[in-house]
PDB file of N, CA and C in Angstrom:
ATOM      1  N   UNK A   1       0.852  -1.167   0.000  1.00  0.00           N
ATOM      2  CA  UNK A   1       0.000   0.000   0.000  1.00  0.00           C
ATOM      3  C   UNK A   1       0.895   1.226   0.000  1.00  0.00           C
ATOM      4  N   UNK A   2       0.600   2.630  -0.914  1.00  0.00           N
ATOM      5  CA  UNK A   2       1.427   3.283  -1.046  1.00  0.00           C
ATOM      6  C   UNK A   2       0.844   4.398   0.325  1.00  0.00           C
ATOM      7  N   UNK A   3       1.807   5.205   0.298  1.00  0.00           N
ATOM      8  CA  UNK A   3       2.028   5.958   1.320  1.00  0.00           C
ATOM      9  C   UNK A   3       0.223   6.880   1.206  1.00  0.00           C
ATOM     10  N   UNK A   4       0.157   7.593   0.258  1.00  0.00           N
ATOM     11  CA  UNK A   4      -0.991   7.940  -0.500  1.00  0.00           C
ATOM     12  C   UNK A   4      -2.349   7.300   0.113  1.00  0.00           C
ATOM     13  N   UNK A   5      -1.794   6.019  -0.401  1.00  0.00           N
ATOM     14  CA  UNK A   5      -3.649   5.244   0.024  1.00  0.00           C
ATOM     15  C   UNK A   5      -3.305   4.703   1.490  1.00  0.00           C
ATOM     16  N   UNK A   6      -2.684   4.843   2.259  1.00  0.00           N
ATOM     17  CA  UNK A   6      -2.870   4.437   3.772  1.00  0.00           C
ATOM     18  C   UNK A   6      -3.471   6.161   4.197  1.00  0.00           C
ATOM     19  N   UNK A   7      -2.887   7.484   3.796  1.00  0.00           N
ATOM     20  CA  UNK A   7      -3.094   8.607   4.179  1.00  0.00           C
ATOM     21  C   UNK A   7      -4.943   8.839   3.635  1.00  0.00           C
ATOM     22  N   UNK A   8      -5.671   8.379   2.443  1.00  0.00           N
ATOM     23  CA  UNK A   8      -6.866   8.431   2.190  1.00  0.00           C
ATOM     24  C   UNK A   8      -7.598   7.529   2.906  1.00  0.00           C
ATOM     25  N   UNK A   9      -7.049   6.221   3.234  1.00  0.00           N
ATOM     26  CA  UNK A   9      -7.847   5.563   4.159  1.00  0.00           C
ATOM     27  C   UNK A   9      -7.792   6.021   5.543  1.00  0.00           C
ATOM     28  N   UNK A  10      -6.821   7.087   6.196  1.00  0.00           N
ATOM     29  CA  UNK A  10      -7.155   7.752   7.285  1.00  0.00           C
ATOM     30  C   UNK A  10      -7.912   8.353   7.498  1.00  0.00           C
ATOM     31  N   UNK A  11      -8.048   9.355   5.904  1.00  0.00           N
ATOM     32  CA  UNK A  11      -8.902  10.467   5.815  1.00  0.00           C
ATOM     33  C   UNK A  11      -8.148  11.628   5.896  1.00  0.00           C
ATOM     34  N   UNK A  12      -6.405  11.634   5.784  1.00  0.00           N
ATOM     35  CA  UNK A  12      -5.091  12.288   5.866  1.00  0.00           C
ATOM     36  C   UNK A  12      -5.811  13.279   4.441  1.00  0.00           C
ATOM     37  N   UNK A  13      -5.855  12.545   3.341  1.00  0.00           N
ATOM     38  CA  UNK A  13      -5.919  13.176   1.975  1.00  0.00           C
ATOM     39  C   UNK A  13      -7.657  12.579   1.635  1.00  0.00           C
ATOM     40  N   UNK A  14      -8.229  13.796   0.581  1.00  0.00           N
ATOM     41  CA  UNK A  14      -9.002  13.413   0.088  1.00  0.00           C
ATOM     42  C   UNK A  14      -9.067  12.287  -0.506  1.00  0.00           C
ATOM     43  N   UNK A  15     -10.501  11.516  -1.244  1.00  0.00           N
ATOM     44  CA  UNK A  15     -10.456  10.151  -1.885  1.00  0.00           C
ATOM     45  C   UNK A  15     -10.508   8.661  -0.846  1.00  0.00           C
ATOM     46  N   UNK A  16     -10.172   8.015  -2.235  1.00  0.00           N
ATOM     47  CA  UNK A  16     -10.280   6.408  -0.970  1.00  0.00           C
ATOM     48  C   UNK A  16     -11.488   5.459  -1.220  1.00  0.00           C
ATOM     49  N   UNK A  17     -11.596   4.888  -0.596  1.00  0.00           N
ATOM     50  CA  UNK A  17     -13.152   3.608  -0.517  1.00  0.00           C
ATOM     51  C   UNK A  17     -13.732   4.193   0.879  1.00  0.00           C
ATOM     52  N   UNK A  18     -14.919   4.621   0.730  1.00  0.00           N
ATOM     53  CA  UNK A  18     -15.786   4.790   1.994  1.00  0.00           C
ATOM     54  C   UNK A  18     -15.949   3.695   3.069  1.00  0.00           C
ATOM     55  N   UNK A  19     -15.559   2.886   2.551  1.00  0.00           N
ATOM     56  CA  UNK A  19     -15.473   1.301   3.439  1.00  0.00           C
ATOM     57  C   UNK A  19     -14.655   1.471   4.411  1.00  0.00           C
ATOM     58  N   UNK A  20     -13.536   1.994   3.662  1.00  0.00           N
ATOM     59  CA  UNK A  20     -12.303   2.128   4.661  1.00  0.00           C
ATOM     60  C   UNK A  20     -12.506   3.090   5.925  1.00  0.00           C
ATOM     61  N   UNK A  21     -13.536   3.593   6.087  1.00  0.00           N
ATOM     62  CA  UNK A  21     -13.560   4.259   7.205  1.00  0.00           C
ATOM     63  C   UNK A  21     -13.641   3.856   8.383  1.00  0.00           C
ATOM     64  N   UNK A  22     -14.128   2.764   8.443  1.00  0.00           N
ATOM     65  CA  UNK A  22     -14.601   1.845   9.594  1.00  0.00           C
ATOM     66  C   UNK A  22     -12.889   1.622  10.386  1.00  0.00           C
ATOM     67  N   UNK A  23     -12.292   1.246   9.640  1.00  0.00           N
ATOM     68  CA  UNK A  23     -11.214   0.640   9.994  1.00  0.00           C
ATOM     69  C   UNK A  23      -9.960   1.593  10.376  1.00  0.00           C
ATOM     70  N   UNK A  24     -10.364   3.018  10.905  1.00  0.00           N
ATOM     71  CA  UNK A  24      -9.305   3.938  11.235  1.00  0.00           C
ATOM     72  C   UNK A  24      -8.760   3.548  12.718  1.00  0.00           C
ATOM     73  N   UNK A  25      -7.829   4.251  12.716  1.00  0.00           N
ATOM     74  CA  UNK A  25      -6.848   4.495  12.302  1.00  0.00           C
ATOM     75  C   UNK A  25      -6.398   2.723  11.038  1.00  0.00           C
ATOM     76  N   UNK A  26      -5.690   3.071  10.093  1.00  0.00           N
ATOM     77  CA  UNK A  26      -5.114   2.235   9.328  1.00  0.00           C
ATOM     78  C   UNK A  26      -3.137   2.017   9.642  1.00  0.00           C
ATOM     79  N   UNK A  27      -2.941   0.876   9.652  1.00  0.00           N
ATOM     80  CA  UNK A  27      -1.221   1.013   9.904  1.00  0.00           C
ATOM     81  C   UNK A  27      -0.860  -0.108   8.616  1.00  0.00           C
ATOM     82  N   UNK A  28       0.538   0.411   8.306  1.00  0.00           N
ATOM     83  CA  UNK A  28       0.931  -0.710   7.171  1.00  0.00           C
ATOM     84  C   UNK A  28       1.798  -1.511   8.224  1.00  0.00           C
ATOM     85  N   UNK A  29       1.681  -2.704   8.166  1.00  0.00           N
ATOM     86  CA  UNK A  29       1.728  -3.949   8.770  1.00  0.00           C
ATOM     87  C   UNK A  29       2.855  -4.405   8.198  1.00  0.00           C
ATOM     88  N   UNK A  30       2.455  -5.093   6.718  1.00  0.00           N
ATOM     89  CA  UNK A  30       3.098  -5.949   6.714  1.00  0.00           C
ATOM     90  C   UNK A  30       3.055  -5.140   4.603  1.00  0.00           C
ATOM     91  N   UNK A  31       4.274  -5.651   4.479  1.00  0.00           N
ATOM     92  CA  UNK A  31       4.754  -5.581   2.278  1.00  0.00           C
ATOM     93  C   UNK A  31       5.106  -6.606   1.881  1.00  0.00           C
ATOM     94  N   UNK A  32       4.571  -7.308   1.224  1.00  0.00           N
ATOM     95  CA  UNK A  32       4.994  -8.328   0.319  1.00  0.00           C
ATOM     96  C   UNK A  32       5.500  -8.085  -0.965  1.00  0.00           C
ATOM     97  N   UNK A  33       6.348  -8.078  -1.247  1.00  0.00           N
ATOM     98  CA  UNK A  33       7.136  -7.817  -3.264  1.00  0.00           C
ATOM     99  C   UNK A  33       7.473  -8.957  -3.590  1.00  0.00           C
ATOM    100  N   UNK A  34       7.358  -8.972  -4.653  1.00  0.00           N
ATOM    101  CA  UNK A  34       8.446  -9.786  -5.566  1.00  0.00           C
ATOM    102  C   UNK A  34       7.008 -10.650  -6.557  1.00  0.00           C
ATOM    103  N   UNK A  35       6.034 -10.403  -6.281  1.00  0.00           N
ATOM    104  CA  UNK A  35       4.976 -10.590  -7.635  1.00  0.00           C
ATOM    105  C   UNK A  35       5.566 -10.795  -8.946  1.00  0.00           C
ATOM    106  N   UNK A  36       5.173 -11.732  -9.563  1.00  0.00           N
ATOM    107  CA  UNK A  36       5.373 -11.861 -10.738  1.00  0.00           C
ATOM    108  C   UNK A  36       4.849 -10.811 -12.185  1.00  0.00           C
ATOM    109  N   UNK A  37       3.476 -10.434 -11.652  1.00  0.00           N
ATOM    110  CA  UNK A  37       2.518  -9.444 -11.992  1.00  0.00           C
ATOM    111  C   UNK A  37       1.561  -9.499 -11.332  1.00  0.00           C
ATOM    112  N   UNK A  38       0.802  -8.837 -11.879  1.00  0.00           N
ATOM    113  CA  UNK A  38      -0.406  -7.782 -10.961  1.00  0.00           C
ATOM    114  C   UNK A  38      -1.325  -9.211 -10.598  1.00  0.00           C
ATOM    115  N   UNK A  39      -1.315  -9.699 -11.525  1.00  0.00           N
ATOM    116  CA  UNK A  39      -2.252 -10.782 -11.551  1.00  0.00           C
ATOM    117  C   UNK A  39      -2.062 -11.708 -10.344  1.00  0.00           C
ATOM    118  N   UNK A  40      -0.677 -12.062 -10.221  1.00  0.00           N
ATOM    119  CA  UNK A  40      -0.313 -13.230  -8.816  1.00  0.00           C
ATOM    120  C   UNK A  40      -0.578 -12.575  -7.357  1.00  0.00           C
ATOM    121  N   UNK A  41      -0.522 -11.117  -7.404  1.00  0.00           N
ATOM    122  CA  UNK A  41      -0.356 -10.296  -6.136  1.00  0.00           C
ATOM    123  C   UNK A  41      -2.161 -10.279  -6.103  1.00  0.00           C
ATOM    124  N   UNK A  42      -3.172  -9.929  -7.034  1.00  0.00           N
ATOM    125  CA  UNK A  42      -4.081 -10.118  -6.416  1.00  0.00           C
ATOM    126  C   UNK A  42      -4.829 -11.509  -6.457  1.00  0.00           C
ATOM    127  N   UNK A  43      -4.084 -12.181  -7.129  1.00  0.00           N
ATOM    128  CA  UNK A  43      -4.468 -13.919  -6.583  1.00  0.00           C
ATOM    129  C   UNK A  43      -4.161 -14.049  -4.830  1.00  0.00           C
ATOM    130  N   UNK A  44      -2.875 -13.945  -4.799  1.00  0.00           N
ATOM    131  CA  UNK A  44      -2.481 -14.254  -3.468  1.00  0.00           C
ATOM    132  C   UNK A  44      -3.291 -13.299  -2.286  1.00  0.00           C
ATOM    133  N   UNK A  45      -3.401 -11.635  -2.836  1.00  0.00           N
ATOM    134  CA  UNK A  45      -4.522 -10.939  -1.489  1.00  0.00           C
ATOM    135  C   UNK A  45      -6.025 -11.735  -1.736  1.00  0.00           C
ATOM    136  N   UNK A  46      -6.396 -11.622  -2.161  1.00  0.00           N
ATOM    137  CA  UNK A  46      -7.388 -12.602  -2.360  1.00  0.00           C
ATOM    138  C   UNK A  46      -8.024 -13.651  -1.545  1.00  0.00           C
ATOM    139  N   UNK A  47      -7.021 -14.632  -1.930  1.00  0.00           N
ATOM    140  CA  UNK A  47      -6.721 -16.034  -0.958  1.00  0.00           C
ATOM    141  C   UNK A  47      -6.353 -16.073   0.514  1.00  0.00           C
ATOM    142  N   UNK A  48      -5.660 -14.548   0.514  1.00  0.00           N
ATOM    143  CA  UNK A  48      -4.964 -13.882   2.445  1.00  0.00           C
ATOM    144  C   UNK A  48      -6.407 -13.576   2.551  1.00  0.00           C
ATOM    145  N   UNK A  49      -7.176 -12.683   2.228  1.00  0.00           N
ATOM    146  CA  UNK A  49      -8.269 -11.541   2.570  1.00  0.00           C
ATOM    147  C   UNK A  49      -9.266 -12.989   2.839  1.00  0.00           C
ATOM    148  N   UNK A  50      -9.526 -14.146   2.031  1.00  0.00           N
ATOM    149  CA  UNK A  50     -10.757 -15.255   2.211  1.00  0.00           C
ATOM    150  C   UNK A  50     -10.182 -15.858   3.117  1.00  0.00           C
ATOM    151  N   UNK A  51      -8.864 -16.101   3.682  1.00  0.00           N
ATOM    152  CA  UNK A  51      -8.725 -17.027   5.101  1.00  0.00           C
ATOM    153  C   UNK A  51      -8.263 -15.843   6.121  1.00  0.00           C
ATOM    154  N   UNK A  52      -8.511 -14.886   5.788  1.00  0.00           N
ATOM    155  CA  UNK A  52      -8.337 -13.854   7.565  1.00  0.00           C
ATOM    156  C   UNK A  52      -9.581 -13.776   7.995  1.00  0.00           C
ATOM    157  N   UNK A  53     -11.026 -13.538   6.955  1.00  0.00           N
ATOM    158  CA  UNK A  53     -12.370 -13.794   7.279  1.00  0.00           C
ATOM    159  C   UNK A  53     -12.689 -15.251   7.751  1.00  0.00           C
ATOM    160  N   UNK A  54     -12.124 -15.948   7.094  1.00  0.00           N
ATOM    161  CA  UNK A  54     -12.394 -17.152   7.884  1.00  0.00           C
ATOM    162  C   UNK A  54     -11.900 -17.590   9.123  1.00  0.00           C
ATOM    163  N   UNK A  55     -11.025 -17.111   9.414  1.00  0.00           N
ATOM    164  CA  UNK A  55     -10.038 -17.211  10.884  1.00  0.00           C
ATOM    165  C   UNK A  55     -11.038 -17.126  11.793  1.00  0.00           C
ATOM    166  N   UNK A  56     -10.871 -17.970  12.495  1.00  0.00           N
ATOM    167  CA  UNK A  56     -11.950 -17.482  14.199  1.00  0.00           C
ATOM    168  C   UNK A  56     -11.441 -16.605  14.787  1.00  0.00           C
ATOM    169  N   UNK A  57     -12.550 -15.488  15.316  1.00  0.00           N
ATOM    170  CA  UNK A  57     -12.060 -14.273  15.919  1.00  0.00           C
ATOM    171  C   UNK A  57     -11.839 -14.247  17.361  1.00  0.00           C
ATOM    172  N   UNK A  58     -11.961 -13.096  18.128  1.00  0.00           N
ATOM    173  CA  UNK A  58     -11.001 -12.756  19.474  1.00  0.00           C
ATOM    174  C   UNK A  58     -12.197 -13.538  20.689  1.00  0.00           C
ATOM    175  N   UNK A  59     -11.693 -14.355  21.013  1.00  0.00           N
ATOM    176  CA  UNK A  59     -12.624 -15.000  22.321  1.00  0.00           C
ATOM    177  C   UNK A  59     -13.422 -14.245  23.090  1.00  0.00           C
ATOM    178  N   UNK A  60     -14.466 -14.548  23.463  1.00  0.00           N
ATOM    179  CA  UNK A  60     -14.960 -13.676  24.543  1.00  0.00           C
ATOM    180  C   UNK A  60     -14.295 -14.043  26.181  1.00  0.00           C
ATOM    181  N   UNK A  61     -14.433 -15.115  26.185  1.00  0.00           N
ATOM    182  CA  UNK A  61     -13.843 -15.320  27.844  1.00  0.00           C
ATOM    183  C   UNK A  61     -12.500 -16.006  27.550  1.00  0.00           C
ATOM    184  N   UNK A  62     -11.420 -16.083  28.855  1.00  0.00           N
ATOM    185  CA  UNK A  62     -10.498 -16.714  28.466  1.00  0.00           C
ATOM    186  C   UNK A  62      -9.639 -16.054  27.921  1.00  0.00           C
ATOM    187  N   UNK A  63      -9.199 -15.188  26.860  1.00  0.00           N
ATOM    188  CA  UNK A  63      -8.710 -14.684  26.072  1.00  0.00           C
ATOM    189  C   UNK A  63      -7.092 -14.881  26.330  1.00  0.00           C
ATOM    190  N   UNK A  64      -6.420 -15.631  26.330  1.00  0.00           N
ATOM    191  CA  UNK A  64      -5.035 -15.315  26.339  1.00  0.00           C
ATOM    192  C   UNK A  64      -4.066 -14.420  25.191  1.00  0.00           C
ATOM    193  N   UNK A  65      -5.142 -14.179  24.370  1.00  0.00           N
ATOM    194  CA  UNK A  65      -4.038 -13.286  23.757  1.00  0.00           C
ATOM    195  C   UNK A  65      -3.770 -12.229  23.543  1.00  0.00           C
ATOM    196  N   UNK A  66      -5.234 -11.629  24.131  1.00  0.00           N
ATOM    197  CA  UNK A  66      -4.972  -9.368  24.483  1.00  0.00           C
ATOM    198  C   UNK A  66      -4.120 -10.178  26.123  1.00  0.00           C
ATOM    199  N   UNK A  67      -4.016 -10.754  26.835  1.00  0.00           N
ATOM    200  CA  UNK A  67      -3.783 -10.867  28.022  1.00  0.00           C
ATOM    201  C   UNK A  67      -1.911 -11.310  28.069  1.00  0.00           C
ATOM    202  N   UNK A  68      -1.440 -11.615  26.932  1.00  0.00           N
ATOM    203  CA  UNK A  68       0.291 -12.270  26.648  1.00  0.00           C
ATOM    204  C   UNK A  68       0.584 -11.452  25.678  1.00  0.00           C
ATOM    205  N   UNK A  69      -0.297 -10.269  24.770  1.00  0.00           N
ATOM    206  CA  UNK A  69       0.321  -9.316  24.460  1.00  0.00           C
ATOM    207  C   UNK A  69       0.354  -7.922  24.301  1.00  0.00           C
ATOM    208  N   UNK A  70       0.633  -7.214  24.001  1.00  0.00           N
ATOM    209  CA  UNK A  70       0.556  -5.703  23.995  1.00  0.00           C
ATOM    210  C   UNK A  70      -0.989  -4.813  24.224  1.00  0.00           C
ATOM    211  N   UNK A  71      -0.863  -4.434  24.659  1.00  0.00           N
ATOM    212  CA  UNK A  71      -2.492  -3.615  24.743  1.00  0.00           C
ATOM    213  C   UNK A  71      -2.999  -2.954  23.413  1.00  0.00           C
ATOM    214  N   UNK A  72      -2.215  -3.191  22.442  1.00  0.00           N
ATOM    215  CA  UNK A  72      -2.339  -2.596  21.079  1.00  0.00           C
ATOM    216  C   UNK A  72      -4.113  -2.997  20.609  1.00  0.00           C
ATOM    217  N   UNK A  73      -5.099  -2.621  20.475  1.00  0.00           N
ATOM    218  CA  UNK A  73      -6.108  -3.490  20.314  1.00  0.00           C
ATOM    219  C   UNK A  73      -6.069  -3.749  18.492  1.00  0.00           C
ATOM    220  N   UNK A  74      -5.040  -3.644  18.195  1.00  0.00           N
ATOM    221  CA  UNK A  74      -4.963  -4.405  16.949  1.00  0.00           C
ATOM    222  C   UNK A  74      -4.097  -5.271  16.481  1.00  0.00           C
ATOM    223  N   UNK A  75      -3.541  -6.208  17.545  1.00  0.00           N
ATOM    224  CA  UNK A  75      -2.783  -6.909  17.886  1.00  0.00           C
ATOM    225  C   UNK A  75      -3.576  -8.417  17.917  1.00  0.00           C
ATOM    226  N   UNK A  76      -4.581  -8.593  18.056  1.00  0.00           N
ATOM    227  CA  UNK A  76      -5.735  -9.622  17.453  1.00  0.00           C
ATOM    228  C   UNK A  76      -5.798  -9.780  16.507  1.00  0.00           C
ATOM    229  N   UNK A  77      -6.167  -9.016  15.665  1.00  0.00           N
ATOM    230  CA  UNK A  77      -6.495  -8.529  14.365  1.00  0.00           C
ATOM    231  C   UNK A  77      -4.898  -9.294  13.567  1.00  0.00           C
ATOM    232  N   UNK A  78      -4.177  -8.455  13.556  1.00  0.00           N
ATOM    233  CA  UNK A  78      -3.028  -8.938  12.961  1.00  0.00           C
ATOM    234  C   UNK A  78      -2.259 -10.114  13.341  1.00  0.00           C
ATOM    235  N   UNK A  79      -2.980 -11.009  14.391  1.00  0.00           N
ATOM    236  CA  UNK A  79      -1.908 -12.130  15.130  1.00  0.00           C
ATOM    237  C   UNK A  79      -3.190 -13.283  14.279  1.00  0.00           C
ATOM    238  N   UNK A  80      -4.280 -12.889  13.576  1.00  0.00           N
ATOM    239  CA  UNK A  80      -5.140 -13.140  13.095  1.00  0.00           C
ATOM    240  C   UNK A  80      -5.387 -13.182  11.227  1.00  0.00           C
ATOM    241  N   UNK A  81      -4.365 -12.389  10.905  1.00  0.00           N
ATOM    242  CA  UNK A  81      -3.952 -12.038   9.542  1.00  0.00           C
ATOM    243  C   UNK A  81      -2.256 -13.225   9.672  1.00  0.00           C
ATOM    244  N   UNK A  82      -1.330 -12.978  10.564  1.00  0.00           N
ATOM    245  CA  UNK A  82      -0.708 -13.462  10.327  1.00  0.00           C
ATOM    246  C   UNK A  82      -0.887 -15.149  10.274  1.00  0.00           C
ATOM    247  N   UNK A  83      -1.679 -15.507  11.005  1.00  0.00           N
ATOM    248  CA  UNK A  83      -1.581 -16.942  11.100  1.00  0.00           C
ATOM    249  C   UNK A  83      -2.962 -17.381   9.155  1.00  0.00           C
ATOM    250  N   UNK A  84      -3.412 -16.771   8.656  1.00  0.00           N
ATOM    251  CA  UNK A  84      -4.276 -16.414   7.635  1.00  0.00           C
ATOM    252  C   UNK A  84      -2.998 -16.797   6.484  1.00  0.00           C
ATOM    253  N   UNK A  85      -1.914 -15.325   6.893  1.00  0.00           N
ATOM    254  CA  UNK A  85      -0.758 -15.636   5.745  1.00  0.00           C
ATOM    255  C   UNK A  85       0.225 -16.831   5.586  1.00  0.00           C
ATOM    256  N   UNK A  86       0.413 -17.107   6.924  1.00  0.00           N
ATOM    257  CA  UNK A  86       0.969 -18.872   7.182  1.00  0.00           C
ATOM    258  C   UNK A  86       0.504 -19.682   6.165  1.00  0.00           C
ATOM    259  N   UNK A  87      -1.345 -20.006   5.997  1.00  0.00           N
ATOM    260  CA  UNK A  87      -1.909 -20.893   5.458  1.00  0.00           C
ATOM    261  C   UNK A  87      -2.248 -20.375   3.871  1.00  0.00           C
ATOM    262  N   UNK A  88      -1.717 -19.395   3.688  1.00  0.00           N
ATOM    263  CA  UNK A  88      -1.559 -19.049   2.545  1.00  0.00           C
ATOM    264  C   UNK A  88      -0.519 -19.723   1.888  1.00  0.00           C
ATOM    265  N   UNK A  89       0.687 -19.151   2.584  1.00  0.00           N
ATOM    266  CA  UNK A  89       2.223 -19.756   2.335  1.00  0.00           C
ATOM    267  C   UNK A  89       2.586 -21.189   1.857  1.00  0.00           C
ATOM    268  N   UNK A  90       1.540 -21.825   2.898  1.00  0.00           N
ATOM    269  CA  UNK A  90       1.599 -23.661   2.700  1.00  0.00           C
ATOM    270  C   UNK A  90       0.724 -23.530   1.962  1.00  0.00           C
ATOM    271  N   UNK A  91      -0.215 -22.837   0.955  1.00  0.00           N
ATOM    272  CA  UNK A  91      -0.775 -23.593   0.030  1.00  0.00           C
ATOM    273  C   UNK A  91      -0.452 -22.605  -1.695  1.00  0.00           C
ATOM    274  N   UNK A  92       0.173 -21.766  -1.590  1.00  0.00           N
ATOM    275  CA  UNK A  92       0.477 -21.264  -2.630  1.00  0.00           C
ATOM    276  C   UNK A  92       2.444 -20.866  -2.616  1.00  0.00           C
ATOM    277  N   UNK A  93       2.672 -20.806  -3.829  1.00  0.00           N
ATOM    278  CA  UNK A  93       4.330 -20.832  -3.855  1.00  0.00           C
ATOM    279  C   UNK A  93       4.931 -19.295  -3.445  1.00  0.00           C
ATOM    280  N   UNK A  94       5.557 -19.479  -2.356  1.00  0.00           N
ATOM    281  CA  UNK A  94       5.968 -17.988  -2.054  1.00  0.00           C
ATOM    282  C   UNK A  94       7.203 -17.837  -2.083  1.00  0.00           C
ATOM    283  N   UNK A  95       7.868 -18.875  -2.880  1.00  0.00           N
ATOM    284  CA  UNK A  95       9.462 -18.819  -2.042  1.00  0.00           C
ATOM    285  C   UNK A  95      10.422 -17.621  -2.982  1.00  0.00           C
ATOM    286  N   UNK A  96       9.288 -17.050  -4.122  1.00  0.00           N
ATOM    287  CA  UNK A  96      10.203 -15.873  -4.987  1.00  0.00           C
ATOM    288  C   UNK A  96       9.364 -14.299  -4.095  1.00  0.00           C
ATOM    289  N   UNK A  97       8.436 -14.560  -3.105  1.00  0.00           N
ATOM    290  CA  UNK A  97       8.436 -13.305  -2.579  1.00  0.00           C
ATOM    291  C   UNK A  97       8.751 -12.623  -1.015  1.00  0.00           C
ATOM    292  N   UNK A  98       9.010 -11.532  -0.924  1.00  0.00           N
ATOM    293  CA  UNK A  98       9.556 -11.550   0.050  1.00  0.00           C
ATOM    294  C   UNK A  98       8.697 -10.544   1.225  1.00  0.00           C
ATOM    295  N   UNK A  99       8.363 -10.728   2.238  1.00  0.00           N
ATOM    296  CA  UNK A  99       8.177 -10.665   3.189  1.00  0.00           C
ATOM    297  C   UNK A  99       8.208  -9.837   4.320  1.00  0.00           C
ATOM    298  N   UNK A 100       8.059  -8.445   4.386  1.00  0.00           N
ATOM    299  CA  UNK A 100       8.998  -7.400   5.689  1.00  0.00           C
ATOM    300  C   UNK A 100       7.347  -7.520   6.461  1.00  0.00           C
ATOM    301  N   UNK A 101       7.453  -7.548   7.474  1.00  0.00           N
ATOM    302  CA  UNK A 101       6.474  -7.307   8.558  1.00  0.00           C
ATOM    303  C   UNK A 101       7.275  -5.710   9.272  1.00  0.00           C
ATOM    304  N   UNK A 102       6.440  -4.734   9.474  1.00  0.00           N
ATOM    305  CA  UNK A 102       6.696  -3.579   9.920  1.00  0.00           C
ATOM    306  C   UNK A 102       6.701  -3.035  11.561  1.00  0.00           C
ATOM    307  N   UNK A 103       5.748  -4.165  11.645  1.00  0.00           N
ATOM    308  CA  UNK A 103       5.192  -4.122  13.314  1.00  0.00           C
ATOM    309  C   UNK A 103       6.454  -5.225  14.251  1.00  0.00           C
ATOM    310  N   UNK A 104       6.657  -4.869  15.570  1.00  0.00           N
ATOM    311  CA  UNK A 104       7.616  -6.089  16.380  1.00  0.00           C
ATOM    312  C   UNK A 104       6.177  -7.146  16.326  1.00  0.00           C
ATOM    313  N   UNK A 105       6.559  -8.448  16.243  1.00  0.00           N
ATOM    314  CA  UNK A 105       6.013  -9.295  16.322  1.00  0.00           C
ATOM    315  C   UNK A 105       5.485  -9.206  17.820  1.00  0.00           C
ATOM    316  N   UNK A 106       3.977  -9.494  16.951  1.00  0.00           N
ATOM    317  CA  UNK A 106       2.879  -9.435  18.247  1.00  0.00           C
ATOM    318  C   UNK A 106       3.078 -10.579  19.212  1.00  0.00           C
TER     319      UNK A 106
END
């Protein structure tokens, strides 16, 4: 995501998807490069975006994991995306792209 469209999905700059509002503040997380073309990068978000919805979400009771990590409350969310991109990884070929996570591991 370019610098641009994280600042419109804040609401920093005019424009954007009205969708995106829900989801403010926005942080870039995580960059993946090394796509072959446009086409493999939105195969692969795709396939991330249909197993992070499918992921089971934040427990109601019990919760060990706002409780073992950071008070960040989007630290669910992304410990929730990451385990999404795992099962991505094992089922599509990633070994030509590469990977920076931006955040300290949740």
């Amino acid at each position: 995501m370019s610098v641009r469209l994280l600042k419109q999905h804040n609401g920093e700059l005019q424009g954007g998807a009205k969708a995106s509002r829900a989801g403010r503040p926005w942080i870039c997380a995580c960059i993946i490069s090394g796509f072959a073309d446009r086409s493999e990068a939105c195969m692969f978000e795709s396939k991330w975006q249909t197993l992070s919805r499918r992921a089971p979400g934040k427990k109601k009771e019990n919760d060990n994991l706002s409780s073992e990590h950071s008070e960040e409350p989007s630290a669910p969310l992304l410990q929730r995306r990451q385990a999404a991109l795992n099962r991505v990884k094992a089922s599509f070929d990633c070994t030509h792209l590469e990977i920076n996570w931006h955040l300290d591991q949740f």
